[in-house]
PDB file of N, CA and C in Angstrom:
ATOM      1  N   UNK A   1       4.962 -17.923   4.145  1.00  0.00           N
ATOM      2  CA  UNK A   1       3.900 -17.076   3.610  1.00  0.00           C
ATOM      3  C   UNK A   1       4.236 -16.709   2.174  1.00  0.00           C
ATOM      4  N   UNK A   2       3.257 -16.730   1.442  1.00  0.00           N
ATOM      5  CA  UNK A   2       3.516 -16.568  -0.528  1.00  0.00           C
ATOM      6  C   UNK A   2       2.754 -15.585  -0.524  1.00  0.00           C
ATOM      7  N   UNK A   3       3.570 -14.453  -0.877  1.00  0.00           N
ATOM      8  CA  UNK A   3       2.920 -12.647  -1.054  1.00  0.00           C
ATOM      9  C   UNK A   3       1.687 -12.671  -2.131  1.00  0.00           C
ATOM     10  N   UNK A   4       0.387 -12.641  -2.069  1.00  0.00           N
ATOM     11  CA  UNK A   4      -0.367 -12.481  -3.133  1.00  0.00           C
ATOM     12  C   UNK A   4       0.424 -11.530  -4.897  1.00  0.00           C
ATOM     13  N   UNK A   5      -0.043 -12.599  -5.410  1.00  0.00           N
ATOM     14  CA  UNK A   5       1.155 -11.829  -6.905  1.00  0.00           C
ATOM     15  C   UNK A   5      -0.191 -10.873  -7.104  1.00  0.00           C
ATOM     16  N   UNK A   6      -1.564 -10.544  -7.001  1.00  0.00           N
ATOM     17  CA  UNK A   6      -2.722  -9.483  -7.256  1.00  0.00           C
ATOM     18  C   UNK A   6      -3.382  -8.779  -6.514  1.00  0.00           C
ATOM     19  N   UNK A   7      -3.518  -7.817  -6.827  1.00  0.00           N
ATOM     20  CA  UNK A   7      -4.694  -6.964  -6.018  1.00  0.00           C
ATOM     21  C   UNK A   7      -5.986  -7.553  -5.773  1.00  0.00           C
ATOM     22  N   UNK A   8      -6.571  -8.392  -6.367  1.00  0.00           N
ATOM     23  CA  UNK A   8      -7.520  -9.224  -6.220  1.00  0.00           C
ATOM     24  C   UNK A   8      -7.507 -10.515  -5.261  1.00  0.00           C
ATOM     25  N   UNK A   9      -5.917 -11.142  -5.316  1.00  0.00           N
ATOM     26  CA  UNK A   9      -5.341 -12.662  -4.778  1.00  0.00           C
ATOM     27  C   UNK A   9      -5.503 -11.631  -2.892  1.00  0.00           C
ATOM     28  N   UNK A  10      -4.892 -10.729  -3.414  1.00  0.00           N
ATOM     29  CA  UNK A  10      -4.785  -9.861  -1.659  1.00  0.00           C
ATOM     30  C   UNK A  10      -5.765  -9.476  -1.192  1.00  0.00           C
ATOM     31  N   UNK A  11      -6.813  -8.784  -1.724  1.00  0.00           N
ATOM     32  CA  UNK A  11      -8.493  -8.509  -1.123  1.00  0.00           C
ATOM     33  C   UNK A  11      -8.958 -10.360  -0.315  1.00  0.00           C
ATOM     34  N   UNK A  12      -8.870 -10.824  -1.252  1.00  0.00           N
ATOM     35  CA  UNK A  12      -9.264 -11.958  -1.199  1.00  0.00           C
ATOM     36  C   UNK A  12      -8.855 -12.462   0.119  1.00  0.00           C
ATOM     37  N   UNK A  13      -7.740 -12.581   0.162  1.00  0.00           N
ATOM     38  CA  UNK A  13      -6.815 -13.392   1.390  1.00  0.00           C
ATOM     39  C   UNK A  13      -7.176 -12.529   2.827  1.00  0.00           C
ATOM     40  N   UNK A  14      -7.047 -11.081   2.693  1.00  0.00           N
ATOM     41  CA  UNK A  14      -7.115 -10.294   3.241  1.00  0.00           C
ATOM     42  C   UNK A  14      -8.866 -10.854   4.589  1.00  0.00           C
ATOM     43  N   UNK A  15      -9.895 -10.432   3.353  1.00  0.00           N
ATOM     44  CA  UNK A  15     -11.241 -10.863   3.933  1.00  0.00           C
ATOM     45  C   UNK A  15     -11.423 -12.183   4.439  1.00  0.00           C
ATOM     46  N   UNK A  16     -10.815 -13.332   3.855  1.00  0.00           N
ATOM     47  CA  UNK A  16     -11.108 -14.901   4.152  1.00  0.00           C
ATOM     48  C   UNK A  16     -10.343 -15.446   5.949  1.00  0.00           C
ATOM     49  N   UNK A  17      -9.397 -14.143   5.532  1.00  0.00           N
ATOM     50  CA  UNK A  17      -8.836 -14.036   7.151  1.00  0.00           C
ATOM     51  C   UNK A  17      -8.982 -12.911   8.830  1.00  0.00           C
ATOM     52  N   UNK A  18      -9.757 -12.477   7.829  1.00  0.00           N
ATOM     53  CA  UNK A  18     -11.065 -11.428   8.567  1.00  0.00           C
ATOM     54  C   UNK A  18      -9.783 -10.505   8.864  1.00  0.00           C
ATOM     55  N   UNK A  19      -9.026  -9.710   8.045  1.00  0.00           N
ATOM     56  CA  UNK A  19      -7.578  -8.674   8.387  1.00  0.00           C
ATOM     57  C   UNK A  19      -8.082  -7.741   7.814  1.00  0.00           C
ATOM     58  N   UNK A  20      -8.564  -7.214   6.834  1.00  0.00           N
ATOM     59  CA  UNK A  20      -9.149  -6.360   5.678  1.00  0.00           C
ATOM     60  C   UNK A  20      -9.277  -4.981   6.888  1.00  0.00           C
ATOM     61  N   UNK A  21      -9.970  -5.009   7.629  1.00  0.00           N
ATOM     62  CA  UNK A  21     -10.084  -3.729   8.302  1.00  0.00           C
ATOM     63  C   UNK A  21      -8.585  -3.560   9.040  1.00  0.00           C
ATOM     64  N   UNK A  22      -8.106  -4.554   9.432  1.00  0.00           N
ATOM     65  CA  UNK A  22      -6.452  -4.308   9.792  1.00  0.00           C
ATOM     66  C   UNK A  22      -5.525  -3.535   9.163  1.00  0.00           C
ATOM     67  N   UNK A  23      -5.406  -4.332   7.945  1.00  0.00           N
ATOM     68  CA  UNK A  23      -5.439  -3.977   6.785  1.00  0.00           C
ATOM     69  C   UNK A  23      -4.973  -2.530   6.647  1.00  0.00           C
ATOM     70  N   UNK A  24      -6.267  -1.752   6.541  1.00  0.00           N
ATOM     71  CA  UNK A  24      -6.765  -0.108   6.614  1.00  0.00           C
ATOM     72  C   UNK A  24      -6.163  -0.122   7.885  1.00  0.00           C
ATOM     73  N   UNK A  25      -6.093  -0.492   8.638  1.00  0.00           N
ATOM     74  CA  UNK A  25      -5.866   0.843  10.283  1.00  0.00           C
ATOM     75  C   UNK A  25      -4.023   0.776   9.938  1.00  0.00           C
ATOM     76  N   UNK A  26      -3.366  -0.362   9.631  1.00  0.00           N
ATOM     77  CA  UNK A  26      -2.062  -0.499   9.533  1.00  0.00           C
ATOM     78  C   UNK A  26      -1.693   0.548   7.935  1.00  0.00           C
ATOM     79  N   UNK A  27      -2.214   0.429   7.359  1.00  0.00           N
ATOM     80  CA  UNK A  27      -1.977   2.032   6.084  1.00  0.00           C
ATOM     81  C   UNK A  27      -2.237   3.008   6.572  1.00  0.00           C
ATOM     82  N   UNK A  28      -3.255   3.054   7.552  1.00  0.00           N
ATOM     83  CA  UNK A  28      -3.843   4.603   7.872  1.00  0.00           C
ATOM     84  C   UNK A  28      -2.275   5.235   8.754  1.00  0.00           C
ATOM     85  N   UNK A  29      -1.811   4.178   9.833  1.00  0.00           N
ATOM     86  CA  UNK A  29      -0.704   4.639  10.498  1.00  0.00           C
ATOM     87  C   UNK A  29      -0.025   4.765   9.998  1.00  0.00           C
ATOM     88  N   UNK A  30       0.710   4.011   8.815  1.00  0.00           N
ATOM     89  CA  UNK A  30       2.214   4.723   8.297  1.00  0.00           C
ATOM     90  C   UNK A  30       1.769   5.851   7.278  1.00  0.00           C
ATOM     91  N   UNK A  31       0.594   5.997   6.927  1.00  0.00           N
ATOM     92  CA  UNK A  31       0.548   7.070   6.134  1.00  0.00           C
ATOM     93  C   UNK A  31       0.470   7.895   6.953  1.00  0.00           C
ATOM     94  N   UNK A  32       0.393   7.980   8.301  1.00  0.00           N
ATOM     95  CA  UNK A  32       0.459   8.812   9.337  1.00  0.00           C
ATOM     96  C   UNK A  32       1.580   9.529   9.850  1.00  0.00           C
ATOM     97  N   UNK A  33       3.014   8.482   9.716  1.00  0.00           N
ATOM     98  CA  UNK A  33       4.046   8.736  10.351  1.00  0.00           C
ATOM     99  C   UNK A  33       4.727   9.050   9.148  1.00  0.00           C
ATOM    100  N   UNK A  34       4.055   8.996   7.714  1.00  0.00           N
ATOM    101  CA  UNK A  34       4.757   9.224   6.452  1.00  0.00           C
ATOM    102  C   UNK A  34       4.031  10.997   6.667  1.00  0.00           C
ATOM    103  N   UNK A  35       3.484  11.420   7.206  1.00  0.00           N
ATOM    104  CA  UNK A  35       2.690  12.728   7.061  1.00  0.00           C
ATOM    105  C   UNK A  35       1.993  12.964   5.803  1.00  0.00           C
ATOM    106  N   UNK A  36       1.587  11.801   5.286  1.00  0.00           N
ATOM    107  CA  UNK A  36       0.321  12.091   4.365  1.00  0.00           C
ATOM    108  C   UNK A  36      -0.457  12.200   4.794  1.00  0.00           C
ATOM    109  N   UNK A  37      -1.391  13.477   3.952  1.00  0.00           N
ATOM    110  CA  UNK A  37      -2.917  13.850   4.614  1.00  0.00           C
ATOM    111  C   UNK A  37      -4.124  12.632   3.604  1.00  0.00           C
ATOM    112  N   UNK A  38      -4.341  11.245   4.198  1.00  0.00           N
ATOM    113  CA  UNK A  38      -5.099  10.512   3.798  1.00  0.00           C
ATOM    114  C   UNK A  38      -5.234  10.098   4.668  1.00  0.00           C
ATOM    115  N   UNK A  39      -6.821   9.358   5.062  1.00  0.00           N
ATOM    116  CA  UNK A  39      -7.247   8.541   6.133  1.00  0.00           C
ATOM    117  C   UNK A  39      -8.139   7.988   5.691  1.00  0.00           C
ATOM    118  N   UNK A  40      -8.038   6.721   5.551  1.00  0.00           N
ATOM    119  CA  UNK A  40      -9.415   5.666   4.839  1.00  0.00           C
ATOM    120  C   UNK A  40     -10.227   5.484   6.173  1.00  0.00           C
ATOM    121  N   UNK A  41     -11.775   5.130   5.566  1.00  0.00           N
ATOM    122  CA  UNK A  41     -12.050   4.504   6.831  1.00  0.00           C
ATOM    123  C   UNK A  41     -11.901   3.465   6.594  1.00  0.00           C
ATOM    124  N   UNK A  42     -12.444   2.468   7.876  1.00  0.00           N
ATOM    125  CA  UNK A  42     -12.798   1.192   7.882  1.00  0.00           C
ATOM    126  C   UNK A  42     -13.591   0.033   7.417  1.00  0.00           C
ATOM    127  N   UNK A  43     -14.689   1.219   6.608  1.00  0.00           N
ATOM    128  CA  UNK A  43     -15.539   0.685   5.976  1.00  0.00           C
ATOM    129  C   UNK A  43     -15.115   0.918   4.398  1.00  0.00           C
ATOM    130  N   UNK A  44     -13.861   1.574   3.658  1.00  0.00           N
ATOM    131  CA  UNK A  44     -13.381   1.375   2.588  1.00  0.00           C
ATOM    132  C   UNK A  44     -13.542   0.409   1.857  1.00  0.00           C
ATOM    133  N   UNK A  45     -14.269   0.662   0.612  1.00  0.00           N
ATOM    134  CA  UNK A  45     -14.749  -0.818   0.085  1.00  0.00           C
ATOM    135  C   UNK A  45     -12.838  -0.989  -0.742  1.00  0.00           C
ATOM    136  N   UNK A  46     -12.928  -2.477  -1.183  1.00  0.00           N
ATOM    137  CA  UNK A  46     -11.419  -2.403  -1.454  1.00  0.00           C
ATOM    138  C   UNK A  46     -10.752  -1.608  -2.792  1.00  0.00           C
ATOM    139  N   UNK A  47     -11.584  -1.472  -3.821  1.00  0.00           N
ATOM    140  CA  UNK A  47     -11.750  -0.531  -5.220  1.00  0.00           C
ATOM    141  C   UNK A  47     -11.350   0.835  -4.943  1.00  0.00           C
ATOM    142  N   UNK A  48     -12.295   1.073  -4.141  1.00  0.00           N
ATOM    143  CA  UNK A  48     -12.008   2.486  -3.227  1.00  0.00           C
ATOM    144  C   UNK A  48     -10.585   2.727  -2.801  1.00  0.00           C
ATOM    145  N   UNK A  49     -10.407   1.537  -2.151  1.00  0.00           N
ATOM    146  CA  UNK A  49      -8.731   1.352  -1.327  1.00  0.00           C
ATOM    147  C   UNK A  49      -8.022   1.847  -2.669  1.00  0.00           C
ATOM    148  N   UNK A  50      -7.805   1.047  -3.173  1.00  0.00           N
ATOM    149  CA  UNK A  50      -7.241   0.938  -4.601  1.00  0.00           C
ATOM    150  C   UNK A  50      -7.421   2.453  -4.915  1.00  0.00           C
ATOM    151  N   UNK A  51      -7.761   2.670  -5.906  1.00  0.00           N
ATOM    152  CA  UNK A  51      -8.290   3.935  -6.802  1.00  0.00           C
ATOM    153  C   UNK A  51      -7.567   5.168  -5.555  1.00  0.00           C
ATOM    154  N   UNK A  52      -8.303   5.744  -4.175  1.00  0.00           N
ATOM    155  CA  UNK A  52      -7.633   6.860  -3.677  1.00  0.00           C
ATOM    156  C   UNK A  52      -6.308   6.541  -3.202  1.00  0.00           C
ATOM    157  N   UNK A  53      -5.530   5.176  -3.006  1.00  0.00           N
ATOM    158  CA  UNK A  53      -4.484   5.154  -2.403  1.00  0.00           C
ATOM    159  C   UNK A  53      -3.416   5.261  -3.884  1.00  0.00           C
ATOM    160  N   UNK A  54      -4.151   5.117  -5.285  1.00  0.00           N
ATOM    161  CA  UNK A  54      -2.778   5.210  -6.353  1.00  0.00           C
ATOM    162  C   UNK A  54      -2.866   6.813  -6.772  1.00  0.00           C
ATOM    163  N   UNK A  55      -4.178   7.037  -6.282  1.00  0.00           N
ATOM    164  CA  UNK A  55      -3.910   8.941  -6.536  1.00  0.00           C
ATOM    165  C   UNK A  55      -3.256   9.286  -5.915  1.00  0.00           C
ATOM    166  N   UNK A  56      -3.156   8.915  -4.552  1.00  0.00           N
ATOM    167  CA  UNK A  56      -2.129   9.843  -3.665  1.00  0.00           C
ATOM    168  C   UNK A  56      -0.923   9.431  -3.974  1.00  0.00           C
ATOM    169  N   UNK A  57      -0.767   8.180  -4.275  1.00  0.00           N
ATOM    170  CA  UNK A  57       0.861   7.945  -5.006  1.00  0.00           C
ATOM    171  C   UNK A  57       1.140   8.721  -6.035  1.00  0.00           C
ATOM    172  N   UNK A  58       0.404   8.620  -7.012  1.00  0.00           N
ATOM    173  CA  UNK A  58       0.308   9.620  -8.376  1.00  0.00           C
ATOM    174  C   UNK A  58       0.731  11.033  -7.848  1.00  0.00           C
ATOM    175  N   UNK A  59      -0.102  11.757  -7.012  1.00  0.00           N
ATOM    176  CA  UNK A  59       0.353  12.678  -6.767  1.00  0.00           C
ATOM    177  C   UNK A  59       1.631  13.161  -6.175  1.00  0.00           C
ATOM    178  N   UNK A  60       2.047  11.959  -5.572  1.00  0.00           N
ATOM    179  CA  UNK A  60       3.413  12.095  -4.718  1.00  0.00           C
ATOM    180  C   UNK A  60       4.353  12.550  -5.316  1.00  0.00           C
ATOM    181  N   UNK A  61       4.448  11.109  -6.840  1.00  0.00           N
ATOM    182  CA  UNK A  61       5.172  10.612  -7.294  1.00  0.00           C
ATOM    183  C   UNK A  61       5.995  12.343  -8.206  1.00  0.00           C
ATOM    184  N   UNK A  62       4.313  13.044  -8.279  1.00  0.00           N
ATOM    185  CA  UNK A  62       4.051  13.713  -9.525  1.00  0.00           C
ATOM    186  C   UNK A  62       4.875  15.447  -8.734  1.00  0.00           C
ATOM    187  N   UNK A  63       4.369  15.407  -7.566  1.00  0.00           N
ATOM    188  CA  UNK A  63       4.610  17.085  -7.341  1.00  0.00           C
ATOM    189  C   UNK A  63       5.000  16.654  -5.468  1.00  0.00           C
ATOM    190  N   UNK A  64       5.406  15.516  -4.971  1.00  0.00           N
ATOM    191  CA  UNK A  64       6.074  15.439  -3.303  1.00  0.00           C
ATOM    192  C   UNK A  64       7.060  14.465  -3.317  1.00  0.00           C
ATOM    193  N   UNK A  65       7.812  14.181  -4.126  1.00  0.00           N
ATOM    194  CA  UNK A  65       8.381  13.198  -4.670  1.00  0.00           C
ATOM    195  C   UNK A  65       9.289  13.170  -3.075  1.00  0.00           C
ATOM    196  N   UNK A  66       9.917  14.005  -2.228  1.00  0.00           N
ATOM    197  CA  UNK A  66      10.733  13.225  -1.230  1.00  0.00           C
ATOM    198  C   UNK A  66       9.547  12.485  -0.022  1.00  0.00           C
ATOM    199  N   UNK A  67       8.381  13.080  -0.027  1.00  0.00           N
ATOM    200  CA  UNK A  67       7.186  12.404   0.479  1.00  0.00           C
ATOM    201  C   UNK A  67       6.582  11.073   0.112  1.00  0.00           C
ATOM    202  N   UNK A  68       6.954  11.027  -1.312  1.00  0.00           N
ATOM    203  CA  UNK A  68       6.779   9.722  -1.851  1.00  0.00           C
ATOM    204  C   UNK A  68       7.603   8.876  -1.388  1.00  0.00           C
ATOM    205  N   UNK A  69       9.241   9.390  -1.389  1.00  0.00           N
ATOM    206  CA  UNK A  69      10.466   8.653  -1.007  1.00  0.00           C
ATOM    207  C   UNK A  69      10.351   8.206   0.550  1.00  0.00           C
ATOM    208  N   UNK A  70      10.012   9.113   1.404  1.00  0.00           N
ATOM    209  CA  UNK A  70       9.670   8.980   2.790  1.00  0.00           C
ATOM    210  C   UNK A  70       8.825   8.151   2.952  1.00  0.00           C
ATOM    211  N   UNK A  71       7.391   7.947   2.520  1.00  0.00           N
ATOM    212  CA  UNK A  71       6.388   7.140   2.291  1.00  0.00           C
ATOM    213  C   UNK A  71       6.937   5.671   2.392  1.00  0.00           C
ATOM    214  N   UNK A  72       7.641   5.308   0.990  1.00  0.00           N
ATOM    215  CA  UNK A  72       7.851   4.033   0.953  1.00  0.00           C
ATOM    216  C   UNK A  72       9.340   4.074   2.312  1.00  0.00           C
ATOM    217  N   UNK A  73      10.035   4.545   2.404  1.00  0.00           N
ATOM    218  CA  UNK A  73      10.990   4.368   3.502  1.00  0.00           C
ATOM    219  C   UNK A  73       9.812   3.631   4.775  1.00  0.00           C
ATOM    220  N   UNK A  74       8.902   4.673   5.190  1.00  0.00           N
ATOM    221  CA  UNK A  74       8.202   4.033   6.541  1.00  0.00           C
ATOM    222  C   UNK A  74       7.383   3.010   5.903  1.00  0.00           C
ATOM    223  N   UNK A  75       6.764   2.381   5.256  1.00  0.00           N
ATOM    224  CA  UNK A  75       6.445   1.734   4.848  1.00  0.00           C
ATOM    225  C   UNK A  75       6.977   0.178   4.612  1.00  0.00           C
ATOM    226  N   UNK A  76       8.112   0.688   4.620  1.00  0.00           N
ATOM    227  CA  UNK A  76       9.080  -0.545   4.154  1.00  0.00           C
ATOM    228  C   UNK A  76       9.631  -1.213   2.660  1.00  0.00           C
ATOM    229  N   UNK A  77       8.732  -0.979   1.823  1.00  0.00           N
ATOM    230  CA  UNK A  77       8.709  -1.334   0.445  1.00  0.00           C
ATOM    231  C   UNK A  77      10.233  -1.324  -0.006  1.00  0.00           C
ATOM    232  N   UNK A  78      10.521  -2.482  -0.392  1.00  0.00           N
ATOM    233  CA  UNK A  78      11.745  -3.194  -1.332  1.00  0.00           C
ATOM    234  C   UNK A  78      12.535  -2.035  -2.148  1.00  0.00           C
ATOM    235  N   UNK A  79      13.316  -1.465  -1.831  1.00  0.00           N
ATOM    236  CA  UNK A  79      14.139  -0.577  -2.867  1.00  0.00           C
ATOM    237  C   UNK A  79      14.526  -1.148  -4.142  1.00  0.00           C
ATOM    238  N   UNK A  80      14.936  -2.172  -4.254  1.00  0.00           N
ATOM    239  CA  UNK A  80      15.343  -3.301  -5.139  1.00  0.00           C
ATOM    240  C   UNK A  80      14.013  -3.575  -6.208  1.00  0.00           C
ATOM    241  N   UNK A  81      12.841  -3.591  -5.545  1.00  0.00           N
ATOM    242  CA  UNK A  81      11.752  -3.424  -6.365  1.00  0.00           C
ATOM    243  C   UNK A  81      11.151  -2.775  -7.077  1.00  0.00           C
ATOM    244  N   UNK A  82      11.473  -1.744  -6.633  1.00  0.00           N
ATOM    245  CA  UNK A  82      11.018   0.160  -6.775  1.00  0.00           C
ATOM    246  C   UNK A  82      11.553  -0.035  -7.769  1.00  0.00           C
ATOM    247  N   UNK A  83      13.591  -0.146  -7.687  1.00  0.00           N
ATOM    248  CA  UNK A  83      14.050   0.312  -9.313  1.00  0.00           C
ATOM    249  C   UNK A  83      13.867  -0.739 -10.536  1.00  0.00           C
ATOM    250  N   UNK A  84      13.541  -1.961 -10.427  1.00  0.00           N
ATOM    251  CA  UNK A  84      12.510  -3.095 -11.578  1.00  0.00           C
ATOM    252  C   UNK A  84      11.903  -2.227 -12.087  1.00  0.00           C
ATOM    253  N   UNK A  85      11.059  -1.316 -11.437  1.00  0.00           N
ATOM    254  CA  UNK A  85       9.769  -0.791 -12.488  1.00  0.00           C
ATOM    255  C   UNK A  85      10.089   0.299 -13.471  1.00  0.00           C
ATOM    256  N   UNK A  86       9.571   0.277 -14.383  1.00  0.00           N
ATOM    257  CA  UNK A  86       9.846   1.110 -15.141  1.00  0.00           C
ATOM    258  C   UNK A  86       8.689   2.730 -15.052  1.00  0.00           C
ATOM    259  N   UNK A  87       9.881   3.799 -14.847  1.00  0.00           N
ATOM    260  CA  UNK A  87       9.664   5.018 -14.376  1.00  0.00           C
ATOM    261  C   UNK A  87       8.817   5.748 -15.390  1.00  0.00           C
ATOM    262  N   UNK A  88       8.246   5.223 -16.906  1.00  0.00           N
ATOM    263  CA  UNK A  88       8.609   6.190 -17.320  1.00  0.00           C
ATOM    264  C   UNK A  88       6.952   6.824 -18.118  1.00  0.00           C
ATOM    265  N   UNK A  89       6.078   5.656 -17.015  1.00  0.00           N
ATOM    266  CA  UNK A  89       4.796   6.166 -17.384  1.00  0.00           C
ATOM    267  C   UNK A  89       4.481   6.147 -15.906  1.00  0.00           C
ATOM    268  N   UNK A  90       4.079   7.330 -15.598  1.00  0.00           N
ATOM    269  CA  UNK A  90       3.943   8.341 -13.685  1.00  0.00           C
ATOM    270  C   UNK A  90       2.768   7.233 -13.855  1.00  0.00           C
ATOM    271  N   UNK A  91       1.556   6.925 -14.602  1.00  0.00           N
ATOM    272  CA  UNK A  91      -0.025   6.339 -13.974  1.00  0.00           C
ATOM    273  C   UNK A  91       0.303   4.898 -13.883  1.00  0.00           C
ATOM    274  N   UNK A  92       1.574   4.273 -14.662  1.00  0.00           N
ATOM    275  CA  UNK A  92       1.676   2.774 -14.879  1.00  0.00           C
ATOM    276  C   UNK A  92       2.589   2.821 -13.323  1.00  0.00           C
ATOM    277  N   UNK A  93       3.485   3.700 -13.109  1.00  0.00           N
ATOM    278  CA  UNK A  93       4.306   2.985 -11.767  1.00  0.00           C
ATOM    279  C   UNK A  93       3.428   3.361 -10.512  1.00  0.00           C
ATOM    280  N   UNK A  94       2.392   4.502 -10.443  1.00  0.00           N
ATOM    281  CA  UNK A  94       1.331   4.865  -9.427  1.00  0.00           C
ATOM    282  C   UNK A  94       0.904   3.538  -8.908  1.00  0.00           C
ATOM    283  N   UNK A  95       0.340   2.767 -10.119  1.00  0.00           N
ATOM    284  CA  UNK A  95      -0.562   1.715  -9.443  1.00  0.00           C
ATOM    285  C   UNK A  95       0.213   0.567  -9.279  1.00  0.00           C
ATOM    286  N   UNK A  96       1.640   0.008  -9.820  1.00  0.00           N
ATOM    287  CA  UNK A  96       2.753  -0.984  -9.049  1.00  0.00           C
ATOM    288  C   UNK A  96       3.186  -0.592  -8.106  1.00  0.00           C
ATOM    289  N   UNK A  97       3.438   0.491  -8.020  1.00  0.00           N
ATOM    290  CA  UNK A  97       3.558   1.159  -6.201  1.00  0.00           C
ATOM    291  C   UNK A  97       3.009   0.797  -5.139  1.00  0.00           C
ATOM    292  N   UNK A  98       1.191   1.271  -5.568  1.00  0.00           N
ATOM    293  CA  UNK A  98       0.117   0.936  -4.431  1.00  0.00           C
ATOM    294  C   UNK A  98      -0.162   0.065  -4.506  1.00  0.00           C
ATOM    295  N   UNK A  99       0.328  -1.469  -5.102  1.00  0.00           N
ATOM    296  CA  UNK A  99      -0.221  -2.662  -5.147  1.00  0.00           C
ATOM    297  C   UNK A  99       1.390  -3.090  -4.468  1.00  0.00           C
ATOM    298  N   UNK A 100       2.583  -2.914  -4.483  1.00  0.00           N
ATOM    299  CA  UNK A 100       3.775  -2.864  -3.578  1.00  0.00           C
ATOM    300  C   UNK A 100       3.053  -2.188  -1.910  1.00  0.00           C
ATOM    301  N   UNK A 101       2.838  -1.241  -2.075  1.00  0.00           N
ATOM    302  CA  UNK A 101       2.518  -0.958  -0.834  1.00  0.00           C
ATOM    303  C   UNK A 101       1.379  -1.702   0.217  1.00  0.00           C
ATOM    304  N   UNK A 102       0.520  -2.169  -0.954  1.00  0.00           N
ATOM    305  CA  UNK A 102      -0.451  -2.558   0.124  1.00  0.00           C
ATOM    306  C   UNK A 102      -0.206  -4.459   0.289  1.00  0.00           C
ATOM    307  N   UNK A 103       0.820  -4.739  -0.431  1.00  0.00           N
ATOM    308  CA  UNK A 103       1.324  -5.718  -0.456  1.00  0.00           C
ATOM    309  C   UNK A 103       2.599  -6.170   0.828  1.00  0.00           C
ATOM    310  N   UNK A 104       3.182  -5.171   1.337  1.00  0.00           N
ATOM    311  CA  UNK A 104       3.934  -4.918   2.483  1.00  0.00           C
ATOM    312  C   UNK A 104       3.084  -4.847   3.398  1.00  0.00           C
ATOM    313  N   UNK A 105       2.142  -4.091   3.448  1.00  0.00           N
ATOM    314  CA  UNK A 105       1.189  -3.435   4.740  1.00  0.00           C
ATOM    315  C   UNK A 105       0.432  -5.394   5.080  1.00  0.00           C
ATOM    316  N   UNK A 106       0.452  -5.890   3.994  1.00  0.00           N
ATOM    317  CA  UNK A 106      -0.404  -7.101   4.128  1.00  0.00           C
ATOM    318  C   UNK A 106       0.771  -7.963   4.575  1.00  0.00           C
ATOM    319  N   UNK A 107       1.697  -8.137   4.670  1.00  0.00           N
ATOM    320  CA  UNK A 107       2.336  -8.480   5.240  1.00  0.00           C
ATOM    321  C   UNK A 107       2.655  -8.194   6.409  1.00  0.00           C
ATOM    322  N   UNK A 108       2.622  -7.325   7.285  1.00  0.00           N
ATOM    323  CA  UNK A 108       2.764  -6.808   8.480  1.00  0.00           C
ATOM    324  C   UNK A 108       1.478  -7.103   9.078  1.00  0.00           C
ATOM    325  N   UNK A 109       0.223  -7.347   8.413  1.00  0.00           N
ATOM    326  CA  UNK A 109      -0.817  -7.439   9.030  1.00  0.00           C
ATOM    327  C   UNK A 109      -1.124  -9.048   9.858  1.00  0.00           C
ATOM    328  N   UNK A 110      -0.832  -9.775   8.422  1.00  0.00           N
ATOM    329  CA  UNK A 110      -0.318 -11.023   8.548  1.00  0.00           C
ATOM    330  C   UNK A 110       0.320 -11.557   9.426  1.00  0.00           C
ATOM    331  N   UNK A 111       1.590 -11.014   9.617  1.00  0.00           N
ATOM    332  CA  UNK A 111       2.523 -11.545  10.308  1.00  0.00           C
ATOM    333  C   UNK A 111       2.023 -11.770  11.990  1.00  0.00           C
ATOM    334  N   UNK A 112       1.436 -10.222  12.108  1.00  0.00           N
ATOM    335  CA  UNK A 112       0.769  -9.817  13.070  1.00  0.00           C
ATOM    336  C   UNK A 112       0.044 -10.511  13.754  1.00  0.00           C
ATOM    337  N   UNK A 113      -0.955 -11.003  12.868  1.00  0.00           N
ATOM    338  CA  UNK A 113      -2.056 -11.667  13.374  1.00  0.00           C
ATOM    339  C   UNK A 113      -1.402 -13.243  13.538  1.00  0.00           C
ATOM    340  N   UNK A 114      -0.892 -13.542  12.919  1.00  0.00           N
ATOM    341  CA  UNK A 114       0.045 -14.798  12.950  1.00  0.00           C
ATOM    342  C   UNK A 114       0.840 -14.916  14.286  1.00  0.00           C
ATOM    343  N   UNK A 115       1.777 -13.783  14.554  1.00  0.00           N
ATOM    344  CA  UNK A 115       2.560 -14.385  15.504  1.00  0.00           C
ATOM    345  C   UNK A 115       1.997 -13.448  16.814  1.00  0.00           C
ATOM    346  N   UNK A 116       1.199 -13.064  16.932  1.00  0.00           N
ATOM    347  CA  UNK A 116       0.802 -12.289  18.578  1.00  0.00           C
ATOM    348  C   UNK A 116      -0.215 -12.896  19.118  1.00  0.00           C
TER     349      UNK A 116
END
């Protein structure tokens, strides 16, 4: 499996493999067990996805920072990746975050549907 390198390459792949609502229910749960108060629906157009899932990073990042840390822990996201990015604009690492995150989650969805 070759991780979509875009937010666009991943919508894409996502819908052509009919996962997209998976997708959402598999973020909705770890943002669940991360105790963030967010819940997309199912009908989340993917822009939408995008845009409220880098605010809530933004915000994490900005004023819940061990929530943020917890976040990507249940989540899974690459530690090794995290420190590549450069920290030092909060709106530029918000949205490599949530394109990391929903880049993992698409992987689990994947896999999912692949091997069960």
């Amino acid at each position: 499996m070759s991780l979509p390198s875009n937010f666009e390459d991943l919508i894409v792949a996502a819908e052509q493999l009919q996962l997209y609502k998976k997708l959402i229910l598999q973020l909705n749960k770890d943002l669940l067990y991360a105790n963030i108060d967010l819940e997309l629906d199912k009908e989340t157009l993917p822009t939408s996805l995008k845009l409220v899932l880098q605010e809530t990073v933004y915000d994490l990042i900005n004023s819940k920072f061990s929530d943020y840390l917890n976040l990507l822990y249940i989540i899974d996201v690459s530690e090794a990746k995290i420190r590549n990015l450069d920290g030092s604009d909060a709106l530029r690492l918000s949205e490599d975050v949530t394109f990391m995150i929903l880049q993992r989650e698409w992987q689990k969805v994947w896999y999912k549907s692949k091997y069960s």
